[in-house]
C-alpha atoms as a PDB file:
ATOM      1  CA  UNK A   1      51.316  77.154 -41.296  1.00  0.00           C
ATOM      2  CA  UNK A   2      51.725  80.192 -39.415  1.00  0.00           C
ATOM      3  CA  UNK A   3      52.633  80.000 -35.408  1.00  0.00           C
ATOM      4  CA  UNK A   4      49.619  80.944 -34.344  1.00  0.00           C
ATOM      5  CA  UNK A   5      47.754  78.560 -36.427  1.00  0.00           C
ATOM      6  CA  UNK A   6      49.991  76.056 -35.202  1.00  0.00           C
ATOM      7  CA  UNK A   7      49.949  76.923 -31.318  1.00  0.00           C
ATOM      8  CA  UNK A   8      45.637  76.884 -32.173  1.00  0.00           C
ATOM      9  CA  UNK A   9      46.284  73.441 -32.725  1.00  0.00           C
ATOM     10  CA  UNK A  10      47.834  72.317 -30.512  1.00  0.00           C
ATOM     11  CA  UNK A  11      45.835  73.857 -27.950  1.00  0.00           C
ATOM     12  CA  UNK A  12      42.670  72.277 -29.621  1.00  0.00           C
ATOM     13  CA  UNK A  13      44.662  69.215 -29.488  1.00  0.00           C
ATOM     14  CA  UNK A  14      45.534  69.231 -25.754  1.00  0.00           C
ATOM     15  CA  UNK A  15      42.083  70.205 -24.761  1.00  0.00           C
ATOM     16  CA  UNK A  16      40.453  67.082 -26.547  1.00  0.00           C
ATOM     17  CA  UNK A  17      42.978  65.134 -25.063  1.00  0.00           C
ATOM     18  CA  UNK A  18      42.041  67.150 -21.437  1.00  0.00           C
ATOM     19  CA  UNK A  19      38.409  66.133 -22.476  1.00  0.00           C
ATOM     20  CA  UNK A  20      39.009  62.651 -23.181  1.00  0.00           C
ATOM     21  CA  UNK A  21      40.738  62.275 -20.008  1.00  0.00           C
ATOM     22  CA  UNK A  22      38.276  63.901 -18.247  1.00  0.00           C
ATOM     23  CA  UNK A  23      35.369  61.107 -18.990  1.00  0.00           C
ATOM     24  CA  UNK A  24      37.542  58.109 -18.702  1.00  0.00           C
ATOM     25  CA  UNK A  25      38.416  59.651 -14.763  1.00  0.00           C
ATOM     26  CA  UNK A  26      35.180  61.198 -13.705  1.00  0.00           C
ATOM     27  CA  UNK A  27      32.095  59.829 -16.478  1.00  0.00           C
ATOM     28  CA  UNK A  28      31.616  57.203 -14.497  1.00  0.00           C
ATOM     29  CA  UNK A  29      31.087  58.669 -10.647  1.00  0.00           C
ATOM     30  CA  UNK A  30      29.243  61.522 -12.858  1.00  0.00           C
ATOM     31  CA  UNK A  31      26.621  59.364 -14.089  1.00  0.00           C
ATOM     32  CA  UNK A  32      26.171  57.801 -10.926  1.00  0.00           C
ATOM     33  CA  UNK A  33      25.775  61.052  -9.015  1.00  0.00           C
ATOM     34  CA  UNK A  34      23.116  62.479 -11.425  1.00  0.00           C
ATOM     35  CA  UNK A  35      21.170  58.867 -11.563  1.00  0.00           C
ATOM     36  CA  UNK A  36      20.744  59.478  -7.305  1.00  0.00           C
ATOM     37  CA  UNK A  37      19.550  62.717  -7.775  1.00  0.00           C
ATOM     38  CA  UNK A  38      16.930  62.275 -10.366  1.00  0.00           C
ATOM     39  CA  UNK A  39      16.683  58.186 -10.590  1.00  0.00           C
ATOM     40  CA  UNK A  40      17.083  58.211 -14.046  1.00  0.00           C
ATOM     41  CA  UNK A  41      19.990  57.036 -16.315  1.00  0.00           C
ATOM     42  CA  UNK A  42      18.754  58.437 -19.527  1.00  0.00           C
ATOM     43  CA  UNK A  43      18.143  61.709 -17.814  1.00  0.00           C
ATOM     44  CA  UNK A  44      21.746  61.056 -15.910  1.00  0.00           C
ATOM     45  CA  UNK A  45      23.872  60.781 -18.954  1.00  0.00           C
ATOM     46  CA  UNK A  46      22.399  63.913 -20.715  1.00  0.00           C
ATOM     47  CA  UNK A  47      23.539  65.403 -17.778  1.00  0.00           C
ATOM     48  CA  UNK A  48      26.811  64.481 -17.516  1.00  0.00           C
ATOM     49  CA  UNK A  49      26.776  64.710 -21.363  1.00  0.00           C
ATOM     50  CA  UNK A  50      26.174  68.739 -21.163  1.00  0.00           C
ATOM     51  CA  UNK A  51      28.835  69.086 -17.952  1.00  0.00           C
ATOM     52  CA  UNK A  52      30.891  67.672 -20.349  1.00  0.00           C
ATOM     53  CA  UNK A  53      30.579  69.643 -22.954  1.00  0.00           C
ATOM     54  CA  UNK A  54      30.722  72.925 -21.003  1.00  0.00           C
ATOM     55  CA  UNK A  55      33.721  72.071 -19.263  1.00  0.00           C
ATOM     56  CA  UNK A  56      35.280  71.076 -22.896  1.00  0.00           C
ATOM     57  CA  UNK A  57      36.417  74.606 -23.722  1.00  0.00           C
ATOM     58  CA  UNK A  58      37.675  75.288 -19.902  1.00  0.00           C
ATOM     59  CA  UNK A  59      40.001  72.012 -19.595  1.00  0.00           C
ATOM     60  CA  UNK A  60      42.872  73.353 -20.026  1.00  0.00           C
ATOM     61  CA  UNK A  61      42.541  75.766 -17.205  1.00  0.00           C
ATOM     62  CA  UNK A  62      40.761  73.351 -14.999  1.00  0.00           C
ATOM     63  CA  UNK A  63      43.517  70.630 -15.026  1.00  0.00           C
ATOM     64  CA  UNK A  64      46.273  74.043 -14.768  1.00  0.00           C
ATOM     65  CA  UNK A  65      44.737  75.542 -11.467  1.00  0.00           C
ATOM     66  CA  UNK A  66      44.819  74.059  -7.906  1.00  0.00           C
ATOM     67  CA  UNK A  67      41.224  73.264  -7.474  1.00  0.00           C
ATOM     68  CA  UNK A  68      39.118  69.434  -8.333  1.00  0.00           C
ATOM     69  CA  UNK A  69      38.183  68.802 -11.796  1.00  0.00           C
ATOM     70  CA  UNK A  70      36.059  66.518  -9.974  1.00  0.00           C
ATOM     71  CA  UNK A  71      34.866  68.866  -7.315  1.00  0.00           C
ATOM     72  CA  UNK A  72      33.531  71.385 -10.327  1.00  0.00           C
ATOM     73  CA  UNK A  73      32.396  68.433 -12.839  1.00  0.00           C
ATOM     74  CA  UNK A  74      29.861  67.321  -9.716  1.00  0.00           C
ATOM     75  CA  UNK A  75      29.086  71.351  -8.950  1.00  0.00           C
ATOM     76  CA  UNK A  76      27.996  71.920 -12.907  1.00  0.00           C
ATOM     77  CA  UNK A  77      26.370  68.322 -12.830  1.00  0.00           C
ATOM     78  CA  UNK A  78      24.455  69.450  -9.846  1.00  0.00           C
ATOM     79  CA  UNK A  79      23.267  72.953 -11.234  1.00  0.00           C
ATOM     80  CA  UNK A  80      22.097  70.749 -14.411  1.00  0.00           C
ATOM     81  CA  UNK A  81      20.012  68.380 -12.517  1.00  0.00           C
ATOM     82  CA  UNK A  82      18.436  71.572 -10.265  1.00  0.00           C
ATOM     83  CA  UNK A  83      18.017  73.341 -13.301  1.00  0.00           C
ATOM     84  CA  UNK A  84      16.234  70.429 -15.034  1.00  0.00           C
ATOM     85  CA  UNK A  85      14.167  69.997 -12.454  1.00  0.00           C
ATOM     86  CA  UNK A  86      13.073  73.380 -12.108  1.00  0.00           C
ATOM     87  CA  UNK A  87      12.207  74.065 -15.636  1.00  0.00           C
ATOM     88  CA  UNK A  88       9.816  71.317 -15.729  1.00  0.00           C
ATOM     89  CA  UNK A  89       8.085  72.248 -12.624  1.00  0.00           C
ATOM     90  CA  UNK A  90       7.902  75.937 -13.653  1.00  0.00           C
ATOM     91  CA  UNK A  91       6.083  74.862 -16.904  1.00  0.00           C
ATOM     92  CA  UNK A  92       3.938  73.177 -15.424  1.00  0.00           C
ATOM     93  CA  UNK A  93       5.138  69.663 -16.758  1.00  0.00           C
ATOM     94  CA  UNK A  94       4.288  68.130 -13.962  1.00  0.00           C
ATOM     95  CA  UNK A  95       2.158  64.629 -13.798  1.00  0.00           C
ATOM     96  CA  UNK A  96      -0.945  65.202 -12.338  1.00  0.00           C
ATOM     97  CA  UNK A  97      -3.441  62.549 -10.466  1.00  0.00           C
ATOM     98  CA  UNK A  98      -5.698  62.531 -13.094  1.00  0.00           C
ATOM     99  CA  UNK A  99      -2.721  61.329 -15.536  1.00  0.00           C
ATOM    100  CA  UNK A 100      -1.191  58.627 -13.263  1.00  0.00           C
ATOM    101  CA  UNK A 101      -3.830  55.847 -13.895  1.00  0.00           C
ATOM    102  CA  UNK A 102      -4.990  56.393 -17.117  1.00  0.00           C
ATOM    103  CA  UNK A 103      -6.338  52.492 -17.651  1.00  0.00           C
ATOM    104  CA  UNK A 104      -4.641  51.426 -21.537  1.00  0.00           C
ATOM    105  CA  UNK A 105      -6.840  49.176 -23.114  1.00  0.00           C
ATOM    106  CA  UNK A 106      -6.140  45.369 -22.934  1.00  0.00           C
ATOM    107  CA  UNK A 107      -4.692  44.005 -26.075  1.00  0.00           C
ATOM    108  CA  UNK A 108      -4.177  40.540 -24.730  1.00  0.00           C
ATOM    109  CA  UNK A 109      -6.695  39.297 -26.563  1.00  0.00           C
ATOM    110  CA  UNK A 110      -5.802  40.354 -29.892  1.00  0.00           C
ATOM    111  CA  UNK A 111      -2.227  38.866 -29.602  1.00  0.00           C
ATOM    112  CA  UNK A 112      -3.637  35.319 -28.381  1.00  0.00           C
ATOM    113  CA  UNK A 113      -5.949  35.455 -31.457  1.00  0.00           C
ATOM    114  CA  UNK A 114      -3.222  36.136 -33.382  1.00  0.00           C
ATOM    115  CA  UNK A 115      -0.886  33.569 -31.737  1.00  0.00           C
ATOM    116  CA  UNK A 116      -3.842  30.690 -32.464  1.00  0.00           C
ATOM    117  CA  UNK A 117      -4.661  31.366 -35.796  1.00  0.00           C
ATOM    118  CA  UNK A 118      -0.744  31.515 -37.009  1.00  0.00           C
ATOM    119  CA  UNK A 119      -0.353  28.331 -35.025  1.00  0.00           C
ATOM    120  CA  UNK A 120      -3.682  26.853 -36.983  1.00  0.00           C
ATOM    121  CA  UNK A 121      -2.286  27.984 -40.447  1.00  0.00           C
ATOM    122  CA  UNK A 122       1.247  26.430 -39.857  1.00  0.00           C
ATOM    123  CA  UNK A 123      -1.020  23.415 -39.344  1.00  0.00           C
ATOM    124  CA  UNK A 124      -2.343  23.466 -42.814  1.00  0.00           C
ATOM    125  CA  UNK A 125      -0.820  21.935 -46.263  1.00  0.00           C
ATOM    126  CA  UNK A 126       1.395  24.752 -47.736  1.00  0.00           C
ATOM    127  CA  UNK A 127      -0.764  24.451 -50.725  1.00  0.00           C
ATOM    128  CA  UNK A 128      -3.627  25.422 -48.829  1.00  0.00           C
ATOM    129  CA  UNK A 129      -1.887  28.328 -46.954  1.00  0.00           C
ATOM    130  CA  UNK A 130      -0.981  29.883 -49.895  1.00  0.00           C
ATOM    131  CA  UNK A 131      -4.424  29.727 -51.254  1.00  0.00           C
ATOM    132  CA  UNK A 132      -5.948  31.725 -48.358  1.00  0.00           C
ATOM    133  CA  UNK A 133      -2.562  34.265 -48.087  1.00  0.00           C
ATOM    134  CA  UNK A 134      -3.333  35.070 -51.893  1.00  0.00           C
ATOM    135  CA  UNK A 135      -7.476  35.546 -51.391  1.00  0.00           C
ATOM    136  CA  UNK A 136      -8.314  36.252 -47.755  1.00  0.00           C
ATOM    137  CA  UNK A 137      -4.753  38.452 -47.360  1.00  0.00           C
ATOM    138  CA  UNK A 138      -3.872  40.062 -50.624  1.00  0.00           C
ATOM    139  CA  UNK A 139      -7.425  40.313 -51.384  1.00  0.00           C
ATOM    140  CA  UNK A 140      -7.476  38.158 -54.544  1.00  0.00           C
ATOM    141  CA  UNK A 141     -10.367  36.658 -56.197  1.00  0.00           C
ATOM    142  CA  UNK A 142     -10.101  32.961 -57.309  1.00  0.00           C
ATOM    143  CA  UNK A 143      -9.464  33.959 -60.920  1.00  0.00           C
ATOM    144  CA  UNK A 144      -6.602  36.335 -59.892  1.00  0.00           C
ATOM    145  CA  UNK A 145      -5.270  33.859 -57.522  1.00  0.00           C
ATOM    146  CA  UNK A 146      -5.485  31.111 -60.172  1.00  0.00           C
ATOM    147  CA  UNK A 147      -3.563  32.870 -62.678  1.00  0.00           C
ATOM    148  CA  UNK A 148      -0.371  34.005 -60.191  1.00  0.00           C
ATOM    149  CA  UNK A 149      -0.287  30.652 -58.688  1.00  0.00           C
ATOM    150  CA  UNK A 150      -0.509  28.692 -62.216  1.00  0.00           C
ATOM    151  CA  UNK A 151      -4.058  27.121 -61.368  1.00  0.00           C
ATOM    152  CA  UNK A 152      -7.251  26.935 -62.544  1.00  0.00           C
ATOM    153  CA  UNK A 153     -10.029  28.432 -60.783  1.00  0.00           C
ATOM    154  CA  UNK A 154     -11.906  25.344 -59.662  1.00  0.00           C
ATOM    155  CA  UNK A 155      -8.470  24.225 -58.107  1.00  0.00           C
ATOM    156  CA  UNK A 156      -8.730  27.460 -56.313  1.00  0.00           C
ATOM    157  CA  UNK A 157     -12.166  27.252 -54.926  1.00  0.00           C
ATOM    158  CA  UNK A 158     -11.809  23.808 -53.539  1.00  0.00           C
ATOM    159  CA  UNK A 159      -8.375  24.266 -51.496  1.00  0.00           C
ATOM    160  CA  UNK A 160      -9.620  27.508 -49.994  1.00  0.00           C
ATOM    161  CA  UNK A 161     -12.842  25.342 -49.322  1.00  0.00           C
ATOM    162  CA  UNK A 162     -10.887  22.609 -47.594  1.00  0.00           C
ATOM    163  CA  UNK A 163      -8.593  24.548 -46.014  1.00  0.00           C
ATOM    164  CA  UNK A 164     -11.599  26.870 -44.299  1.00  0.00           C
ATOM    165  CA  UNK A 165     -13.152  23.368 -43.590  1.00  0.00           C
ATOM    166  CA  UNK A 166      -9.856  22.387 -41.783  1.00  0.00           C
ATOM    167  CA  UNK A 167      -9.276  25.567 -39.627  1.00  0.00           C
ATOM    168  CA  UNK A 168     -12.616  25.552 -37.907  1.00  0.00           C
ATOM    169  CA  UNK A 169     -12.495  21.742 -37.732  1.00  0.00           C
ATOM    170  CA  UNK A 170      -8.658  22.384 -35.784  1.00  0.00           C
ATOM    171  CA  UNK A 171     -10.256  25.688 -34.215  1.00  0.00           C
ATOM    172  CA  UNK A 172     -13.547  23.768 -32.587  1.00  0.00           C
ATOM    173  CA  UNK A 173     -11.052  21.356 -31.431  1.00  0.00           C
ATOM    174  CA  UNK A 174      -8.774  23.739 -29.908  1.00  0.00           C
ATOM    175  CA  UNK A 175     -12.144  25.539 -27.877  1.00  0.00           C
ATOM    176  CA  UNK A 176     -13.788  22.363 -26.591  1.00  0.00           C
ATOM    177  CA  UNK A 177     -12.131  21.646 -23.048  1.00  0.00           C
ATOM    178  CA  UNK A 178     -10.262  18.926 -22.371  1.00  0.00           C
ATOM    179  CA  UNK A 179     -11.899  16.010 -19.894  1.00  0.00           C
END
């Protein structure tokens, strides 16, 4: 290893250990600077994340010279957050009136469906669970259902039958309100 090689090293060595320093002393009051400017943490840590990184190849003279790491961390911090904010308004990225209320449609409904008829299956005999899993969800005819489930046919037919039978029976009972 030649001395140059080795004094490359050990420079690249001091200035991760400048960088490393660096966030464990100023990451924090970084982050919380950026998240008052532009209320958003996500937003906030990219921030700090780039200042970071741009100050990564400088550390060595930063913590050398007489000035705030600090005091320069928050002034390249700053110009991120101004620059961030600049570039979406000069694109135009800006959220109009006509996107603020955009209604979304209601899935509440769907879910509570959902909810209901997994509670009414759980209610069934697993026999007759698996006979409408294997025709109603894998799309199975009785024949094919008989034969993976080790049936016959007829056996077939009559639990999905009385299991059909049962769920609107439990369903009809579930919509009629209580007195």
């Amino acid at each position: 290893m030649t001395t140059s090689t080795h004094a490359a090293a050990a420079s690249a060595a001091r200035r991760d250990q400048l960088l490393h320093t660096m966030m464990s002393d100023h990451a924090k009051a970084l982050i919380a600077y950026a998240e008052k400017l532009l209320n958003d943490r996500h937003t906030a840590e990219d921030i700090v994340q780039e200042a970071l990184i741009r100050a990564w190849p400088h550390a060595e003279r930063l913590y050398s010279t007489e000035g705030s790491v600090r005091g320069w961390l928050l002034k390249v911090t700053r110009n991120l957050v101004v620059d961030r904010m600049r570039s979406a308004t000069a694109r135009h990225e800006t959220i109009g009136a006509d996107d603020r209320d955009v209604p979304l449609p209601d899935h509440s409904g769907a879910v509570l469906a959902a909810v209901e008829a997994t509670d009414l299956l759980r209610q069934l005999s697993p026999e007759h669970r698996e006979v409408l899993l294997h025709t109603y969800l894998c799309g199975r005819t009785a024949q094919e259902t008989a034969r993976f489930l080790g049936i016959p046919a007829g056996t077939v037919k009559s639990r999905r039958h009385y299991a059909l039978n049962t769920l609107r029976a439990k369903a009809g009972q579930e919509l009629r309100p209580e007195r």
